[in-house]
C-alpha atoms as a PDB file:
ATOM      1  CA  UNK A   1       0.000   0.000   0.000  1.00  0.00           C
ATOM      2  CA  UNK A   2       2.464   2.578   1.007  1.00  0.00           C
ATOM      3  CA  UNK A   3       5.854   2.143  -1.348  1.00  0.00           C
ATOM      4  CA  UNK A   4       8.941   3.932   0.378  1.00  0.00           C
ATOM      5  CA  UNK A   5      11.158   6.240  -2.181  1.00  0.00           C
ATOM      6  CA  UNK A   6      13.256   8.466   0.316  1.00  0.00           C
ATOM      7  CA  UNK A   7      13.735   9.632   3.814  1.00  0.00           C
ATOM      8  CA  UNK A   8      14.907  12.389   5.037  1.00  0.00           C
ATOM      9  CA  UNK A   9      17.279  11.417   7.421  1.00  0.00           C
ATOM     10  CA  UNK A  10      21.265  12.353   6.298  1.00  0.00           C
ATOM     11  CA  UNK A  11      24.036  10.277   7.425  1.00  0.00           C
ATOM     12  CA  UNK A  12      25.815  11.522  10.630  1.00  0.00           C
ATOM     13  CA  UNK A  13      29.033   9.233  11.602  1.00  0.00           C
ATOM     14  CA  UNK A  14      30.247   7.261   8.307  1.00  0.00           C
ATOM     15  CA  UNK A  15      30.580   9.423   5.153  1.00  0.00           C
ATOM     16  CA  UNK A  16      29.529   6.932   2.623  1.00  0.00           C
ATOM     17  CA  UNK A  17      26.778   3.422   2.735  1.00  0.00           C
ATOM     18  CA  UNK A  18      29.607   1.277   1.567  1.00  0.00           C
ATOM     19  CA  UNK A  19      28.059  -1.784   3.283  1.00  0.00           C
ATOM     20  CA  UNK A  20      24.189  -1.016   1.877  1.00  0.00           C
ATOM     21  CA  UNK A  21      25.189  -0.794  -1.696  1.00  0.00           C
ATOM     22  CA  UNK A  22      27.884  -3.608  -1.272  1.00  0.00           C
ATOM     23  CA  UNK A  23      25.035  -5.747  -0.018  1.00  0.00           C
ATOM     24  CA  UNK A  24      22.098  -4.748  -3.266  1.00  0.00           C
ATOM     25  CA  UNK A  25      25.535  -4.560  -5.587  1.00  0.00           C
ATOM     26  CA  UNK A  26      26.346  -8.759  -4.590  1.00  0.00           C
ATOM     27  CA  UNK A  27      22.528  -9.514  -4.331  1.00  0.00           C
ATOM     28  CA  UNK A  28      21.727  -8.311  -7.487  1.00  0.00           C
ATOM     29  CA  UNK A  29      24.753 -10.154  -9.392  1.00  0.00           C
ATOM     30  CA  UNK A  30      23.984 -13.544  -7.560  1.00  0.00           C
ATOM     31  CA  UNK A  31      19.859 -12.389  -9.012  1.00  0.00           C
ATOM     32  CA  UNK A  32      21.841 -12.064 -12.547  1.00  0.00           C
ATOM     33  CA  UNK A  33      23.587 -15.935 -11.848  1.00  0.00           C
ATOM     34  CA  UNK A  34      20.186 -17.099 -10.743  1.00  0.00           C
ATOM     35  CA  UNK A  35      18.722 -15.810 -14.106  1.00  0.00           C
ATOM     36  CA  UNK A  36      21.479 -17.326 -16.269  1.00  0.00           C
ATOM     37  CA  UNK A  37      21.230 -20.847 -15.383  1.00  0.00           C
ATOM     38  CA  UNK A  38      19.131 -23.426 -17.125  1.00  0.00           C
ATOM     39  CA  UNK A  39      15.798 -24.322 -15.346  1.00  0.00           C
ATOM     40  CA  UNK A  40      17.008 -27.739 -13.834  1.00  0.00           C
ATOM     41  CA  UNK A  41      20.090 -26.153 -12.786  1.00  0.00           C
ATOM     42  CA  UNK A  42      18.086 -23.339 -11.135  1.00  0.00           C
ATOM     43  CA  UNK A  43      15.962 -25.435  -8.888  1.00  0.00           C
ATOM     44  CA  UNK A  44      18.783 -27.597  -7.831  1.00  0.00           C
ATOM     45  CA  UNK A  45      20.591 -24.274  -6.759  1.00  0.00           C
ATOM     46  CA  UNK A  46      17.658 -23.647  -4.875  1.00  0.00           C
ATOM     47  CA  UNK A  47      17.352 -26.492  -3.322  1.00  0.00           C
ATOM     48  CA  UNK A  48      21.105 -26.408  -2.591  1.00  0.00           C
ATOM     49  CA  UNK A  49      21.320 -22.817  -1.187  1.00  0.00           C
ATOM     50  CA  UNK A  50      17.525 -22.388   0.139  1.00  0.00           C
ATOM     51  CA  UNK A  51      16.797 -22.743   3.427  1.00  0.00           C
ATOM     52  CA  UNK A  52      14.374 -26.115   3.764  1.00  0.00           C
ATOM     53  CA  UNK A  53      12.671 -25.978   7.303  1.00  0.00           C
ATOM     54  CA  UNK A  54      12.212 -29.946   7.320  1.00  0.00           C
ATOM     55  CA  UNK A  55      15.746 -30.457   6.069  1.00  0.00           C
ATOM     56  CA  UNK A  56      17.163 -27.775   9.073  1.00  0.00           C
ATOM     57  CA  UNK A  57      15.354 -29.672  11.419  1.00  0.00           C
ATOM     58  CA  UNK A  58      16.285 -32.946  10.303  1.00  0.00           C
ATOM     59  CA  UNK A  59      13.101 -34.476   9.499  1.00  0.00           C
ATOM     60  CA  UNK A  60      14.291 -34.738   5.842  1.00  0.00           C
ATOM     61  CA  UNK A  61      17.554 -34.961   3.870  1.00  0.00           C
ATOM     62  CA  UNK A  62      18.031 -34.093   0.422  1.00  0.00           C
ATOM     63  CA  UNK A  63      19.794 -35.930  -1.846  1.00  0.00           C
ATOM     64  CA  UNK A  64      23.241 -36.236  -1.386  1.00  0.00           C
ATOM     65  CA  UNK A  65      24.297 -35.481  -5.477  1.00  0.00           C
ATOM     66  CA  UNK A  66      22.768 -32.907  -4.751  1.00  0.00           C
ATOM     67  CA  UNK A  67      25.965 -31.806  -2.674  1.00  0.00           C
ATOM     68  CA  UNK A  68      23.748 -30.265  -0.461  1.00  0.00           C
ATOM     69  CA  UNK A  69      25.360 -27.513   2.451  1.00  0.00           C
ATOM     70  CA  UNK A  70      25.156 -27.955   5.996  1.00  0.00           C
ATOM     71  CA  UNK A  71      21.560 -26.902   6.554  1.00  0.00           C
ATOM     72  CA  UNK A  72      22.101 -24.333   9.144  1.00  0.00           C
ATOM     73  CA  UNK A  73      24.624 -22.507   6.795  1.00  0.00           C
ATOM     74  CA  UNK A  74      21.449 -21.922   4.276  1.00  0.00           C
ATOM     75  CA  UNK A  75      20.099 -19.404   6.905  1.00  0.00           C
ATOM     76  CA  UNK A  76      22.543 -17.184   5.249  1.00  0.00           C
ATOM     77  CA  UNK A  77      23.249 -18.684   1.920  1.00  0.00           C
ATOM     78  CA  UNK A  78      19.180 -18.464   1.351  1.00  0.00           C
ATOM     79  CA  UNK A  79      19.719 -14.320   2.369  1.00  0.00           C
ATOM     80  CA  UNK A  80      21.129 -13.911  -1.290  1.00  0.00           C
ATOM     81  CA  UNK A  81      18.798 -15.639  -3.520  1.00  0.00           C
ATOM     82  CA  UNK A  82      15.472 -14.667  -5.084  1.00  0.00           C
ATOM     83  CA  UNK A  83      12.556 -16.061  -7.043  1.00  0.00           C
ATOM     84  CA  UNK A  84      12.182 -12.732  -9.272  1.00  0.00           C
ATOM     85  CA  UNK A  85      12.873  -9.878 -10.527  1.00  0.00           C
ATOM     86  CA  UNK A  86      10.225  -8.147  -8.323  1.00  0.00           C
ATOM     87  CA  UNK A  87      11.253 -10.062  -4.888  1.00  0.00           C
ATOM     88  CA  UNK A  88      14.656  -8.720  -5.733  1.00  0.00           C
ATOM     89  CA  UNK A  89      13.505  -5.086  -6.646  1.00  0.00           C
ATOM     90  CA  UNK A  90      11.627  -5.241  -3.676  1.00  0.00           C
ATOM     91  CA  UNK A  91      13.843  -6.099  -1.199  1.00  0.00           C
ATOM     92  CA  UNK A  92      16.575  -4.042  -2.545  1.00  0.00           C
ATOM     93  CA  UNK A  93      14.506  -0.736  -2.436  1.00  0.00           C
ATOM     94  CA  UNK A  94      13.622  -1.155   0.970  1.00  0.00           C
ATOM     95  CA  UNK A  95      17.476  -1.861   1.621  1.00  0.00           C
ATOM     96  CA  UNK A  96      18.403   1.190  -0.197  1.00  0.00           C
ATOM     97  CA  UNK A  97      15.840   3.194   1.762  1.00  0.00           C
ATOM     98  CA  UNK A  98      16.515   2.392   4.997  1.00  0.00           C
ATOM     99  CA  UNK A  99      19.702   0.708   5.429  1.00  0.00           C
ATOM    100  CA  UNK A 100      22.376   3.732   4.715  1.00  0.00           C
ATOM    101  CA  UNK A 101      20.869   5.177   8.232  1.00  0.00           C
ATOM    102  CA  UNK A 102      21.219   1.738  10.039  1.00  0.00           C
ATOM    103  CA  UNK A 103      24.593   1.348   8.775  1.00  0.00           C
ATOM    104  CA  UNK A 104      25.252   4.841  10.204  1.00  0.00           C
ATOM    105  CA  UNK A 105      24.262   4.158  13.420  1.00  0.00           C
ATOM    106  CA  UNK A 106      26.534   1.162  13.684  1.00  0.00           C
ATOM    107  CA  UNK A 107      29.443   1.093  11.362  1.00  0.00           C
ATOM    108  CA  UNK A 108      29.770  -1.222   8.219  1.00  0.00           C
ATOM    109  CA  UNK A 109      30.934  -3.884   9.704  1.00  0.00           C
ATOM    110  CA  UNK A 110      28.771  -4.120  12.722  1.00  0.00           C
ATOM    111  CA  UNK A 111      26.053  -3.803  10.164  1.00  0.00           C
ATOM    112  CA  UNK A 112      26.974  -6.787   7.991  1.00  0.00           C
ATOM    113  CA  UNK A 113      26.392  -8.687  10.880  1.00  0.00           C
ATOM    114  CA  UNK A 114      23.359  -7.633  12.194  1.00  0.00           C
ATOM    115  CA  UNK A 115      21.932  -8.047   8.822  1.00  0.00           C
ATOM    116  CA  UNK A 116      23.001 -11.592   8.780  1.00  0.00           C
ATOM    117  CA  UNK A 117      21.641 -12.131  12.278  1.00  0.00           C
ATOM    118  CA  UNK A 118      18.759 -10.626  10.778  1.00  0.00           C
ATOM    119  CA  UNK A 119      18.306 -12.952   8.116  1.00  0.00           C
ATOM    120  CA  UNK A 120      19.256 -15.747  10.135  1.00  0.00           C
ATOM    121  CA  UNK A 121      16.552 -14.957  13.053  1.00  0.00           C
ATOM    122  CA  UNK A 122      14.010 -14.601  10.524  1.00  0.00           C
ATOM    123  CA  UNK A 123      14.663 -17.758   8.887  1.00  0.00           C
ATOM    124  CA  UNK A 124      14.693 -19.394  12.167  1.00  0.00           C
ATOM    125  CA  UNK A 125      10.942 -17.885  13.018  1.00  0.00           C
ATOM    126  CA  UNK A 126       9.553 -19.260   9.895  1.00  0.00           C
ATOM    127  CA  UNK A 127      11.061 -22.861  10.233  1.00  0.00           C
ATOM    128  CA  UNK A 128       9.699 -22.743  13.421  1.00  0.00           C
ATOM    129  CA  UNK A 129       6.372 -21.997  12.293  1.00  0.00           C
ATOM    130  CA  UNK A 130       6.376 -24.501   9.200  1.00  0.00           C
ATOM    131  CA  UNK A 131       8.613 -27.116  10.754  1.00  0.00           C
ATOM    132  CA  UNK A 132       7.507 -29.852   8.456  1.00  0.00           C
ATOM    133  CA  UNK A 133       7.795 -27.345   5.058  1.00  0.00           C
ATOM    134  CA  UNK A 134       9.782 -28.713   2.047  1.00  0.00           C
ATOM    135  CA  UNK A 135       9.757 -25.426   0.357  1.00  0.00           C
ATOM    136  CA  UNK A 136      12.644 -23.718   0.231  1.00  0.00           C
ATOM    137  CA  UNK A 137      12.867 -20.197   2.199  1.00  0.00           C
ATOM    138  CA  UNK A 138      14.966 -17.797  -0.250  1.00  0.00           C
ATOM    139  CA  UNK A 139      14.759 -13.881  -0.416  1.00  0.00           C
ATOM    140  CA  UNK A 140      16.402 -11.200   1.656  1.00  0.00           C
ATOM    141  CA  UNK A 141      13.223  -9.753   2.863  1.00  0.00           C
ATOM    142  CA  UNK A 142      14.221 -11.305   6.667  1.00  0.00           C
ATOM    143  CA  UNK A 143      17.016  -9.802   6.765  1.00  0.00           C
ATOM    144  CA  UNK A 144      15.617  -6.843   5.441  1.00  0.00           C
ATOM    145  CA  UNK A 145      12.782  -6.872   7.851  1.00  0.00           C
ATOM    146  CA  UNK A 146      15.376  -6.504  10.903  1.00  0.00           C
ATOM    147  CA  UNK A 147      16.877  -3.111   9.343  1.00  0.00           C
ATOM    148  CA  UNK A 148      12.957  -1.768   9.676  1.00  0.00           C
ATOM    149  CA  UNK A 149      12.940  -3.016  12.979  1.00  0.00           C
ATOM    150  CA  UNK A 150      16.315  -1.331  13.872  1.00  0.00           C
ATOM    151  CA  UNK A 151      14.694   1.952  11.916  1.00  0.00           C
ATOM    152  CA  UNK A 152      11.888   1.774  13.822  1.00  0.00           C
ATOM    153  CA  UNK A 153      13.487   2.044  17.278  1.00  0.00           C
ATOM    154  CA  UNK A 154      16.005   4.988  16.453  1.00  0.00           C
ATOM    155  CA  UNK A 155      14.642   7.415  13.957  1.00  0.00           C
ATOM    156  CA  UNK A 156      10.624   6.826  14.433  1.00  0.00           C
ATOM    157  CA  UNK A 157       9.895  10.318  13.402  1.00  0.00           C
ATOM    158  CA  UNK A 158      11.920  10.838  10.162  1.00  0.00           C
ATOM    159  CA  UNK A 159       9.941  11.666   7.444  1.00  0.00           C
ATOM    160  CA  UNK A 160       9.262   8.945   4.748  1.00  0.00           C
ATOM    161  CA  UNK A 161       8.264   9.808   0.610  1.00  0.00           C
ATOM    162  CA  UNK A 162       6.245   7.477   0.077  1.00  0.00           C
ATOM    163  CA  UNK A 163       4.212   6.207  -2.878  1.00  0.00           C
ATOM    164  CA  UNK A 164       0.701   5.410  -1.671  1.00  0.00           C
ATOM    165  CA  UNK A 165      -1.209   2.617  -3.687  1.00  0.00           C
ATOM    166  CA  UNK A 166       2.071   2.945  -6.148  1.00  0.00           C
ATOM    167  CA  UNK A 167       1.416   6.388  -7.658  1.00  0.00           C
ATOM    168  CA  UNK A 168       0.228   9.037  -5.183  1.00  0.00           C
ATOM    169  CA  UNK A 169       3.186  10.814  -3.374  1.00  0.00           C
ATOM    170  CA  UNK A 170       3.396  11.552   0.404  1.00  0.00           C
ATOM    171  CA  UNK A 171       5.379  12.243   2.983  1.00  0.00           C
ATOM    172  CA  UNK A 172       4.731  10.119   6.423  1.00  0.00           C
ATOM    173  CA  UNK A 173       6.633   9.603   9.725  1.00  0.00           C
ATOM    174  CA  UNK A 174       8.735   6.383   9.672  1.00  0.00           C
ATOM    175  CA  UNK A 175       6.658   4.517  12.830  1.00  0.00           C
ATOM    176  CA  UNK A 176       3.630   4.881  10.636  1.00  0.00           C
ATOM    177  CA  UNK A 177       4.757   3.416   7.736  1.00  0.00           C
ATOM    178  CA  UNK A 178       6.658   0.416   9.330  1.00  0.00           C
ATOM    179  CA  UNK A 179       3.656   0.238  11.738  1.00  0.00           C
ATOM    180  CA  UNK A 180       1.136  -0.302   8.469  1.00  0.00           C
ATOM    181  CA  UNK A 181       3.800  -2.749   7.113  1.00  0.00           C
ATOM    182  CA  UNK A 182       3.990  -4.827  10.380  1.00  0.00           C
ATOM    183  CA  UNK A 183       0.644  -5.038  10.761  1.00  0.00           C
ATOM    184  CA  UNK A 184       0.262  -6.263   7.432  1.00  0.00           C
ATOM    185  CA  UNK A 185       2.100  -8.655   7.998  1.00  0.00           C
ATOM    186  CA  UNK A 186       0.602  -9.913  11.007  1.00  0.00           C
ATOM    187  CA  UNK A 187      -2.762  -9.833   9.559  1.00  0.00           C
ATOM    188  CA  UNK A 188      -1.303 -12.007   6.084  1.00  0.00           C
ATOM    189  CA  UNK A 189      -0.262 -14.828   9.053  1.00  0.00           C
ATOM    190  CA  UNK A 190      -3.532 -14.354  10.773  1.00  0.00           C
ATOM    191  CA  UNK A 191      -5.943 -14.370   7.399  1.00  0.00           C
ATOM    192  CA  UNK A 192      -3.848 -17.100   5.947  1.00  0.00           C
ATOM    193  CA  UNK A 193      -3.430 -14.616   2.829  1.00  0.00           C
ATOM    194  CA  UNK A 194      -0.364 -14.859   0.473  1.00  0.00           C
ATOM    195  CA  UNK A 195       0.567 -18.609   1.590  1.00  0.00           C
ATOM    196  CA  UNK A 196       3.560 -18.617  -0.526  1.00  0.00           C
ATOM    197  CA  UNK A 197       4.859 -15.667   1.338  1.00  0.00           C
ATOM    198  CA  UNK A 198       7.164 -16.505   4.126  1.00  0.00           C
ATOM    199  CA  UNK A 199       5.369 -14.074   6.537  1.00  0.00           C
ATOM    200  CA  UNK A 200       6.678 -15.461   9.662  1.00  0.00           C
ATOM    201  CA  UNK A 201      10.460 -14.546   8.191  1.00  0.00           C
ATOM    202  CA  UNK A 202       9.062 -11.182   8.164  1.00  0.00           C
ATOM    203  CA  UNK A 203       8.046 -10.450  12.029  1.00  0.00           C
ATOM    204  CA  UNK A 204      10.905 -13.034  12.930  1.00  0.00           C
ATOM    205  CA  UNK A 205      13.349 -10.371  11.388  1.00  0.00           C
ATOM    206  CA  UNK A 206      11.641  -7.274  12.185  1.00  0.00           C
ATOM    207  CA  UNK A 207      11.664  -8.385  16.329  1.00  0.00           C
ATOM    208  CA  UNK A 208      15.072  -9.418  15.806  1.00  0.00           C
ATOM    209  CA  UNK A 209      16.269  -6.191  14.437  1.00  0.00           C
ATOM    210  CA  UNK A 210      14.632  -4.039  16.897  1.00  0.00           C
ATOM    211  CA  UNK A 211      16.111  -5.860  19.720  1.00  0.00           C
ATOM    212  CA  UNK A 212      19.562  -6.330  18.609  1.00  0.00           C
ATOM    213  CA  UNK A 213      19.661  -2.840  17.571  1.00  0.00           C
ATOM    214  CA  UNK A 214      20.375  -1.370  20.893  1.00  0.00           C
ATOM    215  CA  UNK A 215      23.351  -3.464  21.259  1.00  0.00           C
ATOM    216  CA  UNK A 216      24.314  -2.865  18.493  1.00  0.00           C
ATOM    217  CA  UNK A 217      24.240   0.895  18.056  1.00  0.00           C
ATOM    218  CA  UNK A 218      26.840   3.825  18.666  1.00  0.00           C
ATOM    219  CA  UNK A 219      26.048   4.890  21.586  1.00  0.00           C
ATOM    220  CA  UNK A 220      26.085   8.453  20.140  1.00  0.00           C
ATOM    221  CA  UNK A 221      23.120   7.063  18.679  1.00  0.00           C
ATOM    222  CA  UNK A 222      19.929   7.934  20.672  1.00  0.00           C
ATOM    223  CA  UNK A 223      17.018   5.718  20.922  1.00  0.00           C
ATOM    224  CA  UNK A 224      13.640   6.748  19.015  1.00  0.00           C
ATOM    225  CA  UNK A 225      14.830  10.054  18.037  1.00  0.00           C
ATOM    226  CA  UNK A 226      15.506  11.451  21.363  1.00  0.00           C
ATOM    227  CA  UNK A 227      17.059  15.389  21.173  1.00  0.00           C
ATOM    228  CA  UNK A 228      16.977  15.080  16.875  1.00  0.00           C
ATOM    229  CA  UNK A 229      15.137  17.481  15.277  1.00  0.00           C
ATOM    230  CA  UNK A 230      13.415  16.596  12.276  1.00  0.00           C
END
């Protein structure tokens, strides 16, 4: 409903997002891999580098030519992948968005590893939710979901352009926007709508990020916009 374009929030401790575009530069060249192989060698990489709840939990193997990875190392590898061109776009606009500001308020490389947490917490929730799945759990939206977490707890009132219903252009404070898009996805897990959607990966991330956050953080960084004017 609401599609976020720019915030109005400038960087204040690094001088450059080296770490946000690093992470939609490799995402978007693994995307370009993805989209070069042959079908059948597609799906096995999926299968390979997905995450597979009932495989993680050990209720099912895959096959070993498969060369298959340890399964708790696809909570990462699965970070990278996507289905298509719109999960990627997707994911990677929302990184764009909001991650420069996350990345501020911890470093780079503090950042890389919260979004991998990320990513790997979110995972985690939706395994635990669908422990007997055999789909494979691929997309960065987890991961993705933690740095709107993170964005929710330090700069709630920044000022989001957004694109409302995809054309209309507004500006809205961050905790509103995040707000609609958790309770979205609450209400997708509660409705059962979008069941190929890994909603669960979604909150899963988004608590994870705005918990590990504070940790995580400069302390030069207040907490929900304390003393910033915006």
């Amino acid at each position: 409903m609401l599609l976020p374009v720019y915030d109005r929030n400038p960087l204040r401790i690094i001088p450059f997002q080296f770490m946000t575009i690093s992470l939609v530069l490799v995402t978007t060249l693994i995307f370009l891999w993805e989209a070069s192989l042959p079908p059948r060698m597609l799906e096995r990489s999926i299968l390979v580098y997905g995450m597979i709840p009932s495989v993680l939990f050990g209720t099912d193997q895959l096959d070993p030519q498969l060369a298959p990875m340890s399964p708790p190392v696809t909570l990462l590898s699965s970070i990278f992948l996507h289905g298509d061109w719109m999960h990627l776009v997707g994911n990677m606009l929302f990184l764009w968005v909001f991650g420069d500001n996350i990345e501020d308020s911890m470093g780079h490389w503090r950042f890389l590893l919260f979004y991998l947490l990320c990513g790997a917490a979110a995972g985690l929730a939706q395994a635990a939710a669908m422990p007997g799945s055999q789909e494979p759990l691929v997309g960065a939206s987890g991961a993705v979901a933690g740095i709107l977490g993170a964005y929710t707890v330090l700069h709630p009132k920044v000022k989001v352009l957004v694109l409302a219903m995809k054309w209309f252009p507004l500006y809205l404070p961050a905790y509103f926007v995040l707000a609609l898009w958790l309770v979205t996805q609450v209400a997708s897990v509660l409705f059962g709508i979008g069941g190929q959607i890994a909603w669960w990966a979604h909150i899963g991330g988004f608590v994870a990020g705005a918990l590990l956050v504070v940790p995580f953080r400069d302390k030069r960084v207040p907490l929900f916009d304390q003393g910033v004017p915006h």
